[in-house]
PDB file of N, CA and C in Angstrom:
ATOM      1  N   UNK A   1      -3.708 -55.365  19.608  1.00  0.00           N
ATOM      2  CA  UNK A   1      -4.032 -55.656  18.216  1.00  0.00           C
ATOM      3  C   UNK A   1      -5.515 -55.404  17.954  1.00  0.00           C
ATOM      4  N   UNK A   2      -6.481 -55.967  18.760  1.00  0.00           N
ATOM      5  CA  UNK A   2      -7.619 -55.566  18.563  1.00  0.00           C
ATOM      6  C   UNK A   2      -8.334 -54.011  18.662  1.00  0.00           C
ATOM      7  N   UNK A   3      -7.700 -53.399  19.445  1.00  0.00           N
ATOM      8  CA  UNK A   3      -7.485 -51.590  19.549  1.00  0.00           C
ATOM      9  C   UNK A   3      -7.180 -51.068  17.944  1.00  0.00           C
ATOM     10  N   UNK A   4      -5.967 -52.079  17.191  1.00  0.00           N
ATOM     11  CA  UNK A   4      -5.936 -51.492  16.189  1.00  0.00           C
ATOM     12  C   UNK A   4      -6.334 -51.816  15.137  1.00  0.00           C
ATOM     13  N   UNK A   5      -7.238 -52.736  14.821  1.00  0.00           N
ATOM     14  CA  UNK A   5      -8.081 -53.111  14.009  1.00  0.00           C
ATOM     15  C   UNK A   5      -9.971 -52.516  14.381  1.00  0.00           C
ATOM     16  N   UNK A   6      -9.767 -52.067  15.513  1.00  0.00           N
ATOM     17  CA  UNK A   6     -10.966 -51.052  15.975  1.00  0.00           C
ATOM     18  C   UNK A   6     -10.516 -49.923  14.561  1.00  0.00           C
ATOM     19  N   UNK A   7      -9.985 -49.381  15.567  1.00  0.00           N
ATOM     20  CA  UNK A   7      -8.898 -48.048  15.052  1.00  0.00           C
ATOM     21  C   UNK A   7      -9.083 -47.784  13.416  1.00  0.00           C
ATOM     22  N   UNK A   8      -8.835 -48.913  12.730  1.00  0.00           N
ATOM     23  CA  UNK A   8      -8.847 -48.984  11.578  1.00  0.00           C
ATOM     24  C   UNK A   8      -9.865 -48.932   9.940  1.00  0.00           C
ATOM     25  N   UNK A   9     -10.835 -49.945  11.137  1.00  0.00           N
ATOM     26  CA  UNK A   9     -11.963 -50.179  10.951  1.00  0.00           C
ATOM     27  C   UNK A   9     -13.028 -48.964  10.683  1.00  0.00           C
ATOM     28  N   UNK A  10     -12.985 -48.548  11.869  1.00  0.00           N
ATOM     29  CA  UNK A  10     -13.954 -47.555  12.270  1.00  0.00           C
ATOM     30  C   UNK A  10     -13.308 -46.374  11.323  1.00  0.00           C
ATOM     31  N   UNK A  11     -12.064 -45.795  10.932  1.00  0.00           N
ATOM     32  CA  UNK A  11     -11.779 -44.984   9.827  1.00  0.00           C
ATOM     33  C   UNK A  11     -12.160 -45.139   9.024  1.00  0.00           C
ATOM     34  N   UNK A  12     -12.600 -46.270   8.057  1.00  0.00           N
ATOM     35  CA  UNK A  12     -12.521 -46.189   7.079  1.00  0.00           C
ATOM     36  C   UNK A  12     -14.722 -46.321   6.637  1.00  0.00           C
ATOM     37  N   UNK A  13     -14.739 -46.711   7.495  1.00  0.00           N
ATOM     38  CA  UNK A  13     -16.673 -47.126   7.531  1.00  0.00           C
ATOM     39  C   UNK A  13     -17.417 -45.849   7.759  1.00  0.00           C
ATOM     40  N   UNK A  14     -18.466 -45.831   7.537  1.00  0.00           N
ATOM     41  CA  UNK A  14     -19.911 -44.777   7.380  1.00  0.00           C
ATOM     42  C   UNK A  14     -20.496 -44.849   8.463  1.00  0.00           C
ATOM     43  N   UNK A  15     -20.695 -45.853   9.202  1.00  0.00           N
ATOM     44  CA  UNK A  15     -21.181 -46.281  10.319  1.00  0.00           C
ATOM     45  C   UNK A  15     -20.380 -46.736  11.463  1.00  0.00           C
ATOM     46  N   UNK A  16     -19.838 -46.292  11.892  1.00  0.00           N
ATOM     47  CA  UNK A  16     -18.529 -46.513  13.042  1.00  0.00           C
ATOM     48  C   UNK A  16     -19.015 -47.211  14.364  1.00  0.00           C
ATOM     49  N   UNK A  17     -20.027 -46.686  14.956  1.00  0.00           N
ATOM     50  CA  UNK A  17     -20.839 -47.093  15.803  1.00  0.00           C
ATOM     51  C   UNK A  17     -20.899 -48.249  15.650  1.00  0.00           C
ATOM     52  N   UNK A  18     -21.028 -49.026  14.703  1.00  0.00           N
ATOM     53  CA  UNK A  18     -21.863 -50.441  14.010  1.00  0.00           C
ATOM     54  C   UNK A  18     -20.699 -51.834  14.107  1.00  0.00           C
ATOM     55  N   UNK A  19     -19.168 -51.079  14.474  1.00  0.00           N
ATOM     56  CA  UNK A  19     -17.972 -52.412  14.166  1.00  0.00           C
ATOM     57  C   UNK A  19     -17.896 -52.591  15.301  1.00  0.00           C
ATOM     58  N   UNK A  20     -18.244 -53.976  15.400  1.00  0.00           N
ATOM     59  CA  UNK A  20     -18.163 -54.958  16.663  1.00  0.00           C
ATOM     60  C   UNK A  20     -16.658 -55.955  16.369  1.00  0.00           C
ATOM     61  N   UNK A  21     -15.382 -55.803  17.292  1.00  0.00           N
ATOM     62  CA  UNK A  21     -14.564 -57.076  17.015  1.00  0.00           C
ATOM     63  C   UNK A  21     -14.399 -57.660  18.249  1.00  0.00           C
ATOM     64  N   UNK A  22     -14.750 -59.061  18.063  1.00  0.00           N
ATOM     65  CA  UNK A  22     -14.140 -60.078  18.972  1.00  0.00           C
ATOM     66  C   UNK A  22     -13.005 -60.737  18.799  1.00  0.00           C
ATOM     67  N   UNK A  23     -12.378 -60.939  19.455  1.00  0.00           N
ATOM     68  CA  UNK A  23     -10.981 -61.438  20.092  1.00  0.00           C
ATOM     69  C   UNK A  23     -10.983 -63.053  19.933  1.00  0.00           C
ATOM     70  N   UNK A  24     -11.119 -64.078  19.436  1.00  0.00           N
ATOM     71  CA  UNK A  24     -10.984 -65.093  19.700  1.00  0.00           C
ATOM     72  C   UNK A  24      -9.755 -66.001  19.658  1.00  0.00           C
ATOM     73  N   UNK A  25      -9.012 -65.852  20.759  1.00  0.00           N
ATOM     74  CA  UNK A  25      -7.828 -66.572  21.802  1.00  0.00           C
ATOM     75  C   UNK A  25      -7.431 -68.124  21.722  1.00  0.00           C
ATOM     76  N   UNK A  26      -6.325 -68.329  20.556  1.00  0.00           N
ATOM     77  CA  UNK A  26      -6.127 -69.930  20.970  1.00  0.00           C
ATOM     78  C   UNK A  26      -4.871 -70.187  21.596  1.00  0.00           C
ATOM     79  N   UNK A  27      -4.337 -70.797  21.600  1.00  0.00           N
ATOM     80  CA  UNK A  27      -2.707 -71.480  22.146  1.00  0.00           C
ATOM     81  C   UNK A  27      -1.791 -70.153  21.348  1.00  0.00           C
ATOM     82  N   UNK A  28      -1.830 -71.053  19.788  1.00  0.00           N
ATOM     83  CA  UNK A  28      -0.777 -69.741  18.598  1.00  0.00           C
ATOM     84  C   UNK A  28      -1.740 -68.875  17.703  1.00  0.00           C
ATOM     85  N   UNK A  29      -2.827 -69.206  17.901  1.00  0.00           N
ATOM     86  CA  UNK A  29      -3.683 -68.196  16.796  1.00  0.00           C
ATOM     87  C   UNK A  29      -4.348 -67.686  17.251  1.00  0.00           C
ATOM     88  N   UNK A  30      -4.582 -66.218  17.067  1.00  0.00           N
ATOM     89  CA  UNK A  30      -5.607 -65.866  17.427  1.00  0.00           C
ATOM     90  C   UNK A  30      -6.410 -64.773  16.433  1.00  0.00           C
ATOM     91  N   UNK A  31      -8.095 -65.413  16.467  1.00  0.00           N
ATOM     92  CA  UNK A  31      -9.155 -64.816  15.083  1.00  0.00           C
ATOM     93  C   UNK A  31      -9.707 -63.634  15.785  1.00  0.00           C
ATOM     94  N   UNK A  32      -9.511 -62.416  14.632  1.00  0.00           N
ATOM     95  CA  UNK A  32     -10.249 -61.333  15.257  1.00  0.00           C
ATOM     96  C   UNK A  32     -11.408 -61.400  14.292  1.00  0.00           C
ATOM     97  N   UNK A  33     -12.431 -61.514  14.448  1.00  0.00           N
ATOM     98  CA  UNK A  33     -14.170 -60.859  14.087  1.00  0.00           C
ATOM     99  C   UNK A  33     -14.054 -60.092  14.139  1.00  0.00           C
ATOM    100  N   UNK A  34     -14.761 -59.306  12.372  1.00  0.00           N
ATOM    101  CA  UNK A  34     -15.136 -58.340  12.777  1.00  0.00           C
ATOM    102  C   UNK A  34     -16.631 -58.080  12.169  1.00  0.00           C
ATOM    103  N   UNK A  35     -17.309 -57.193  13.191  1.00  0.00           N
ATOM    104  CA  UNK A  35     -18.837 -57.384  12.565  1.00  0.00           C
ATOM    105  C   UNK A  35     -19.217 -56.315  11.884  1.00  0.00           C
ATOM    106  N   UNK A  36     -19.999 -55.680  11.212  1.00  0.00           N
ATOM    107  CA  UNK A  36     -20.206 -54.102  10.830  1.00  0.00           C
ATOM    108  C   UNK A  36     -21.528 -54.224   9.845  1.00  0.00           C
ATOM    109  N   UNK A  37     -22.013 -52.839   9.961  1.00  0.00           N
ATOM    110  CA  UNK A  37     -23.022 -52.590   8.636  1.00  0.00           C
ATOM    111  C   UNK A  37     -22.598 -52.786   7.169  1.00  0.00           C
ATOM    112  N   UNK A  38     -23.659 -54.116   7.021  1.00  0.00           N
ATOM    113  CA  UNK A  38     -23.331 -54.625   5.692  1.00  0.00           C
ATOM    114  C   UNK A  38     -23.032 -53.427   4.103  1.00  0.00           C
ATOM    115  N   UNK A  39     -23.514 -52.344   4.817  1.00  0.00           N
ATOM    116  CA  UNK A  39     -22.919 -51.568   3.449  1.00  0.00           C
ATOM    117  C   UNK A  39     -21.780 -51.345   3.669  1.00  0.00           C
ATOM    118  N   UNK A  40     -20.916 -51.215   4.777  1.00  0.00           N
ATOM    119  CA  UNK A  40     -19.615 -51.029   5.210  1.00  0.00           C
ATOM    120  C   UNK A  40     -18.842 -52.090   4.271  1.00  0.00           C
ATOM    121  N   UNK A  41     -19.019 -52.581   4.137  1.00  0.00           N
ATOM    122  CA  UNK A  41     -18.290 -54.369   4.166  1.00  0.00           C
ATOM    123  C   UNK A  41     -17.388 -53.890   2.416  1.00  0.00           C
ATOM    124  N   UNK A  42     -17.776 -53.555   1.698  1.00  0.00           N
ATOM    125  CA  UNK A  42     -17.099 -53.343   0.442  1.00  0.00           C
ATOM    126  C   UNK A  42     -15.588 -51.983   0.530  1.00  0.00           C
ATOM    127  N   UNK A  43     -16.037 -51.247   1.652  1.00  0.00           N
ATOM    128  CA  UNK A  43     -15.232 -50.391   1.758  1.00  0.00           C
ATOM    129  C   UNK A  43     -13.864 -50.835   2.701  1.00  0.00           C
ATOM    130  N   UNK A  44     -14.123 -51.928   3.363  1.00  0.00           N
ATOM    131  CA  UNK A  44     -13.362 -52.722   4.253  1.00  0.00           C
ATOM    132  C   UNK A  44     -12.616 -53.523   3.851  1.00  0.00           C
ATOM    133  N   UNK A  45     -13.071 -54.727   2.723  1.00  0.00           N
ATOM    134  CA  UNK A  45     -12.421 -54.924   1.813  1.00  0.00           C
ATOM    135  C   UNK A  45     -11.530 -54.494   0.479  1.00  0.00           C
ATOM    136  N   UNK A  46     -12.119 -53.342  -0.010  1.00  0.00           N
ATOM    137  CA  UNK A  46     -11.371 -52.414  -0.858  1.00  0.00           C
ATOM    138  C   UNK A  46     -11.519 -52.821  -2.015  1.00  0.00           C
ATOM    139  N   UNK A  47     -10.922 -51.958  -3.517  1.00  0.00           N
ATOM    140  CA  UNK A  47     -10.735 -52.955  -4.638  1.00  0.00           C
ATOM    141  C   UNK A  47     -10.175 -53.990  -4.663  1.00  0.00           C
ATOM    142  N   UNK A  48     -10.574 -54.648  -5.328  1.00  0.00           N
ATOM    143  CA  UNK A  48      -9.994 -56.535  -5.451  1.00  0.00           C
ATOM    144  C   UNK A  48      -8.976 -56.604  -4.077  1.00  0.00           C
ATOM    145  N   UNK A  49      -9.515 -56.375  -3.014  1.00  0.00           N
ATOM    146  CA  UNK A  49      -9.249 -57.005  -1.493  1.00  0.00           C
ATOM    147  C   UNK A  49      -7.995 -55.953  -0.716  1.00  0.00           C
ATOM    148  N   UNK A  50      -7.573 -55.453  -1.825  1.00  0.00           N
ATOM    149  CA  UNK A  50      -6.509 -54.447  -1.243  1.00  0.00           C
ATOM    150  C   UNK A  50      -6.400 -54.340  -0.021  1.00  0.00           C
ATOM    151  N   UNK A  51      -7.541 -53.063   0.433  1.00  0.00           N
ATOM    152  CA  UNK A  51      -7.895 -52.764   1.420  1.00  0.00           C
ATOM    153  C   UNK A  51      -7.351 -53.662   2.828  1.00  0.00           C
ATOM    154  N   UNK A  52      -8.471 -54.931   3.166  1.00  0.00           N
ATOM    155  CA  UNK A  52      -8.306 -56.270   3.899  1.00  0.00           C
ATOM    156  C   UNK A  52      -6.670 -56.597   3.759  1.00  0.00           C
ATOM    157  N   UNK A  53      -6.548 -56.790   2.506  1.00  0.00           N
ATOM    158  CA  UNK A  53      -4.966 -57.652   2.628  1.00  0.00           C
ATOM    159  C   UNK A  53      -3.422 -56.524   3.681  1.00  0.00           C
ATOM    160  N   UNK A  54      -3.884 -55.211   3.504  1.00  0.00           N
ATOM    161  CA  UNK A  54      -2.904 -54.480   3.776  1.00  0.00           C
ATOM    162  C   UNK A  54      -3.071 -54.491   5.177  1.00  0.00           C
ATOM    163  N   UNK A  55      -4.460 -54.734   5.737  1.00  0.00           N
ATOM    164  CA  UNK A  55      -5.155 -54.847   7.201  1.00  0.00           C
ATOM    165  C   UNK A  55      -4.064 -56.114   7.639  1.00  0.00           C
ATOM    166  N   UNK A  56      -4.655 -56.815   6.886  1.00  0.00           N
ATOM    167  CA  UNK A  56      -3.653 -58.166   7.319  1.00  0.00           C
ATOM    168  C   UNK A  56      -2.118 -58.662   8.177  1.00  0.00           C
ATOM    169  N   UNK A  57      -1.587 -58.402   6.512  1.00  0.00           N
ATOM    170  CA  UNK A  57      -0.434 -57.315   6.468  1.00  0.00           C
ATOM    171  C   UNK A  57       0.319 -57.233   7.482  1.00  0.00           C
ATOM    172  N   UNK A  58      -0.262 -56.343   7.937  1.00  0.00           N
ATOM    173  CA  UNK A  58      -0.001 -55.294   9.303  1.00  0.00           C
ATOM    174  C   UNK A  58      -0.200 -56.068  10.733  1.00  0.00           C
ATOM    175  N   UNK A  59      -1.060 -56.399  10.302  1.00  0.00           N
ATOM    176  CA  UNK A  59      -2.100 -57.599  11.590  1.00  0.00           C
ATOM    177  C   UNK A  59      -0.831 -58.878  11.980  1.00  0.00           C
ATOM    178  N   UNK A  60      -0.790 -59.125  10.966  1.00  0.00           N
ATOM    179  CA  UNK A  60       0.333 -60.487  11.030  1.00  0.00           C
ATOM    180  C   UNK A  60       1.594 -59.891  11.902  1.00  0.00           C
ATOM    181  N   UNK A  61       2.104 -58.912  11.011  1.00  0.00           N
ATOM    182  CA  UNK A  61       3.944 -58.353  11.498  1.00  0.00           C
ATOM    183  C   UNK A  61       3.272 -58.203  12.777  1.00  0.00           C
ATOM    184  N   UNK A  62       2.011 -57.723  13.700  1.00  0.00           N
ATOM    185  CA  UNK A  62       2.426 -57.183  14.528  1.00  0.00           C
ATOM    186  C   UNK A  62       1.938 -58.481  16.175  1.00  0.00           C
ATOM    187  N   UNK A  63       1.233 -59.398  15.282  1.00  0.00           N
ATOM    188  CA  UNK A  63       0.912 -60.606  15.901  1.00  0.00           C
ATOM    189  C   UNK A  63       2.399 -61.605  15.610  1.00  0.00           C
ATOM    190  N   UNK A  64       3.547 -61.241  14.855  1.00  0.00           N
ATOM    191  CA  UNK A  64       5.022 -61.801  15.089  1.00  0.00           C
ATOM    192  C   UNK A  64       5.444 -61.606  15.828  1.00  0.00           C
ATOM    193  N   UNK A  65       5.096 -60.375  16.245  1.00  0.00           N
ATOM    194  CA  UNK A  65       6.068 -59.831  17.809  1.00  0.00           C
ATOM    195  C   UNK A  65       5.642 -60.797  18.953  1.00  0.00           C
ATOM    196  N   UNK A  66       4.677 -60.535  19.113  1.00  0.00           N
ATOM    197  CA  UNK A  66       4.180 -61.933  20.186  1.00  0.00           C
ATOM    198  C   UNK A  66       4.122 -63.256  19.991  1.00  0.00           C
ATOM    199  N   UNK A  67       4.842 -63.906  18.629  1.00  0.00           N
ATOM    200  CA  UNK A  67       5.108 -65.129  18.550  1.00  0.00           C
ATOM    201  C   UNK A  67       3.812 -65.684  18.515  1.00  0.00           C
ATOM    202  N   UNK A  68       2.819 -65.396  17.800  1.00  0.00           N
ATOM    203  CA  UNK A  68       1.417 -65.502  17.894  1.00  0.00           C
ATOM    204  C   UNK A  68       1.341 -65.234  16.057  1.00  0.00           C
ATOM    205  N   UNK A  69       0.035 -66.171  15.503  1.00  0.00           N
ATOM    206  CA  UNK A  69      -0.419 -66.374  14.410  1.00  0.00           C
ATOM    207  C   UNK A  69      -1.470 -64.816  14.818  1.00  0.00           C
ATOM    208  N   UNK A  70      -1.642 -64.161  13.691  1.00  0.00           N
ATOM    209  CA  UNK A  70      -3.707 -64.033  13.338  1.00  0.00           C
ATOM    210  C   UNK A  70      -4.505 -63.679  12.428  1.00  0.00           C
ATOM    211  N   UNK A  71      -5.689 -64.016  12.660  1.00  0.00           N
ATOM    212  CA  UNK A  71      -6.457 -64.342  11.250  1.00  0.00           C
ATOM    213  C   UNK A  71      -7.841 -62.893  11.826  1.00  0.00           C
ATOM    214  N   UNK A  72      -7.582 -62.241  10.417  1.00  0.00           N
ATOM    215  CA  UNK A  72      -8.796 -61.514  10.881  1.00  0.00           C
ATOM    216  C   UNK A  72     -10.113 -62.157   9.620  1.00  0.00           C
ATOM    217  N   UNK A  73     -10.961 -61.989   9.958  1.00  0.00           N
ATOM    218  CA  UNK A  73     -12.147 -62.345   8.958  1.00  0.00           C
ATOM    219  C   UNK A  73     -13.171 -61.114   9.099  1.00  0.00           C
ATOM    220  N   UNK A  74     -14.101 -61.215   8.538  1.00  0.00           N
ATOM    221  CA  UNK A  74     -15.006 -60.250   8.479  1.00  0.00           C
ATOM    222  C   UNK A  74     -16.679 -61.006   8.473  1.00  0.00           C
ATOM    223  N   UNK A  75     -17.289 -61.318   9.072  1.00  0.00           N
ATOM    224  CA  UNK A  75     -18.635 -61.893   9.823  1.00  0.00           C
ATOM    225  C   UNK A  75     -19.425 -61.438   8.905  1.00  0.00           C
ATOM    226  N   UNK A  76     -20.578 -61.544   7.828  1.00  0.00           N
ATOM    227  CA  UNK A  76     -21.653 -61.235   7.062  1.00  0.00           C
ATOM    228  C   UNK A  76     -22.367 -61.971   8.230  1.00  0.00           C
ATOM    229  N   UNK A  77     -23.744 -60.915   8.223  1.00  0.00           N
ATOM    230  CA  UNK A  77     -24.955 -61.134   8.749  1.00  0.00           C
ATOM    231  C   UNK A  77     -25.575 -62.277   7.819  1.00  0.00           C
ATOM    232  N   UNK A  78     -26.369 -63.123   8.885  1.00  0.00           N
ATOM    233  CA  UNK A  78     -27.081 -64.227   8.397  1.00  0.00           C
ATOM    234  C   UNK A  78     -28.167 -64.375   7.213  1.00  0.00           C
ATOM    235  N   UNK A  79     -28.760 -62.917   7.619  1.00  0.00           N
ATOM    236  CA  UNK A  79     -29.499 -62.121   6.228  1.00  0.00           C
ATOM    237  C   UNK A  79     -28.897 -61.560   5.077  1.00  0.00           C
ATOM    238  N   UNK A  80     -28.135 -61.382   5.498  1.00  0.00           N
ATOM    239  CA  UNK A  80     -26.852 -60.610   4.240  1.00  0.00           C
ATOM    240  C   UNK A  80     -27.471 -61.153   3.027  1.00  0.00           C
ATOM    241  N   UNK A  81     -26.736 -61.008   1.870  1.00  0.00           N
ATOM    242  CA  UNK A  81     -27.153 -61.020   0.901  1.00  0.00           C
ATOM    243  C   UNK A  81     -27.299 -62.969   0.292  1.00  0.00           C
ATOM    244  N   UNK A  82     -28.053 -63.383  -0.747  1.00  0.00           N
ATOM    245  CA  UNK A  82     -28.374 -64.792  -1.281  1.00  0.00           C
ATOM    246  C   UNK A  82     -27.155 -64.973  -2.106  1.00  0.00           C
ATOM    247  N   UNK A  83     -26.385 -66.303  -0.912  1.00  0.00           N
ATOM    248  CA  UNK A  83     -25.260 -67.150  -1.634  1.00  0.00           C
ATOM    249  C   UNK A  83     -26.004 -67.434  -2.804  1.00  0.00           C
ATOM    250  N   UNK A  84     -24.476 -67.783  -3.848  1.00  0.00           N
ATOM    251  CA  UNK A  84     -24.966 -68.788  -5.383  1.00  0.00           C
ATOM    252  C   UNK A  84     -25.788 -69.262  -5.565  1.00  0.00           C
ATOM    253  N   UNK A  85     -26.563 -69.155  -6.778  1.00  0.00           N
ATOM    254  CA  UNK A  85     -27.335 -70.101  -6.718  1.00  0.00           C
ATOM    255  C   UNK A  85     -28.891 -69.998  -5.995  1.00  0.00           C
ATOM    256  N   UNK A  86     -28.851 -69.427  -5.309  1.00  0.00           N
ATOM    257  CA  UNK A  86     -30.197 -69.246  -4.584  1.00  0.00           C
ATOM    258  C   UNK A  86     -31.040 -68.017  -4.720  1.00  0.00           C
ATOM    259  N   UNK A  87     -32.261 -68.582  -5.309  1.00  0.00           N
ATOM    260  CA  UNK A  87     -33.193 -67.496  -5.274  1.00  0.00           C
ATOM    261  C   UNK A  87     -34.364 -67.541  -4.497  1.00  0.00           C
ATOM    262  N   UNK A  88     -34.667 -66.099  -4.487  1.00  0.00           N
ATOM    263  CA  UNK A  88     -35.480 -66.167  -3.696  1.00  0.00           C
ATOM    264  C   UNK A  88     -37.462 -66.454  -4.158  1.00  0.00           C
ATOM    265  N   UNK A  89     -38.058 -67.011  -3.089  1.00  0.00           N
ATOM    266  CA  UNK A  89     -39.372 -67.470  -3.866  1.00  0.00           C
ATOM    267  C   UNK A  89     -40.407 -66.726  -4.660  1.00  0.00           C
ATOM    268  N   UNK A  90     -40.380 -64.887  -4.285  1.00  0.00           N
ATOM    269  CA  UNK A  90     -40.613 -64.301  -5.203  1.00  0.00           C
ATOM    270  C   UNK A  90     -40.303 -64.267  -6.640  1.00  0.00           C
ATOM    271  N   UNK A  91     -39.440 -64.575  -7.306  1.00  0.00           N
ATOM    272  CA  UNK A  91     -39.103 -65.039  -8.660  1.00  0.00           C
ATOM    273  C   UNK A  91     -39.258 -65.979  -9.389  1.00  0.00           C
ATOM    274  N   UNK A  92     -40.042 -67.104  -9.118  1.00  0.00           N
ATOM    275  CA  UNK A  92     -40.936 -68.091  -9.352  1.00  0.00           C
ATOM    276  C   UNK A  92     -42.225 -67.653  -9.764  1.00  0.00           C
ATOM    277  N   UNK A  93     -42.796 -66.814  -8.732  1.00  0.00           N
ATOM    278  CA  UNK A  93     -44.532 -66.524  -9.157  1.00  0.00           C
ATOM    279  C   UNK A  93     -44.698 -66.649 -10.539  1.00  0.00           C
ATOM    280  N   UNK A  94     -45.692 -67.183 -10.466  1.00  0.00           N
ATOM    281  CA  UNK A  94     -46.384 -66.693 -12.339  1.00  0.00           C
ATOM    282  C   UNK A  94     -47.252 -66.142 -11.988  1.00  0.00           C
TER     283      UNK A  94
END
C-alpha cells in the first residue's frame, strides 16, 4: 500500500524527489504520511478534494483486503503557511 501511494503521489507532483511517506502501524489501522513540497500539496489534493478522496478510495478497498483500516493524511510543514487568524508582525508596523 505504501508503494502505491508512493506511486501515486510522485505522478501527480512537480517535485517527486520531495514525497516522503511513512507507514505508521497499529493493531487495525494503519496512517500513511505523506510529506512533500508545499507547492505540491494543492495538486494532491485536487479540486474541492477530489483528487485525495479518490486516493482514499482506493487506499481503503485495498487496506479491506487485509482486514486492516487506513488513514492517509498529508503533513504541512511547520512553516507552511499562517493558520486563521494569525498575522504576522510585519503588518502592525506603523
Amino acid at each position: 500500500m505504501k508503494a502505491f501511494i508512493e506511486y501515486v503521489v510522485k505522478a501527480l507532483v512537480d517535485h517527486p524527489e520531495q514525497v516522503d511517506v511513512k507507514e505508521v502501524d497499529g493493531e487495525r489501522v494503519v496512517v500513511f504520511e505523506v510529506r512533500l513540497n508545499p507547492a505540491d500539496i494543492g495538486k494532491v489534493i485536487g479540486k474541492s478534494g477530489r483528487t485525495i478522496m479518490a486516493i482514499r478510495t482506493l487506499l481503503t478497498s485495498a487496506a479491506a483486503k487485509h482486514s486492516k483500516r487506513a488513514m492517509l493524511e498529508i503533513i504541512e510543514p511547520e512553516s507552511g503557511r499562517p493558520k486563521g487568524g494569525e498575522e504576522s508582525p510585519s503588518e502592525h508596523a506603523d
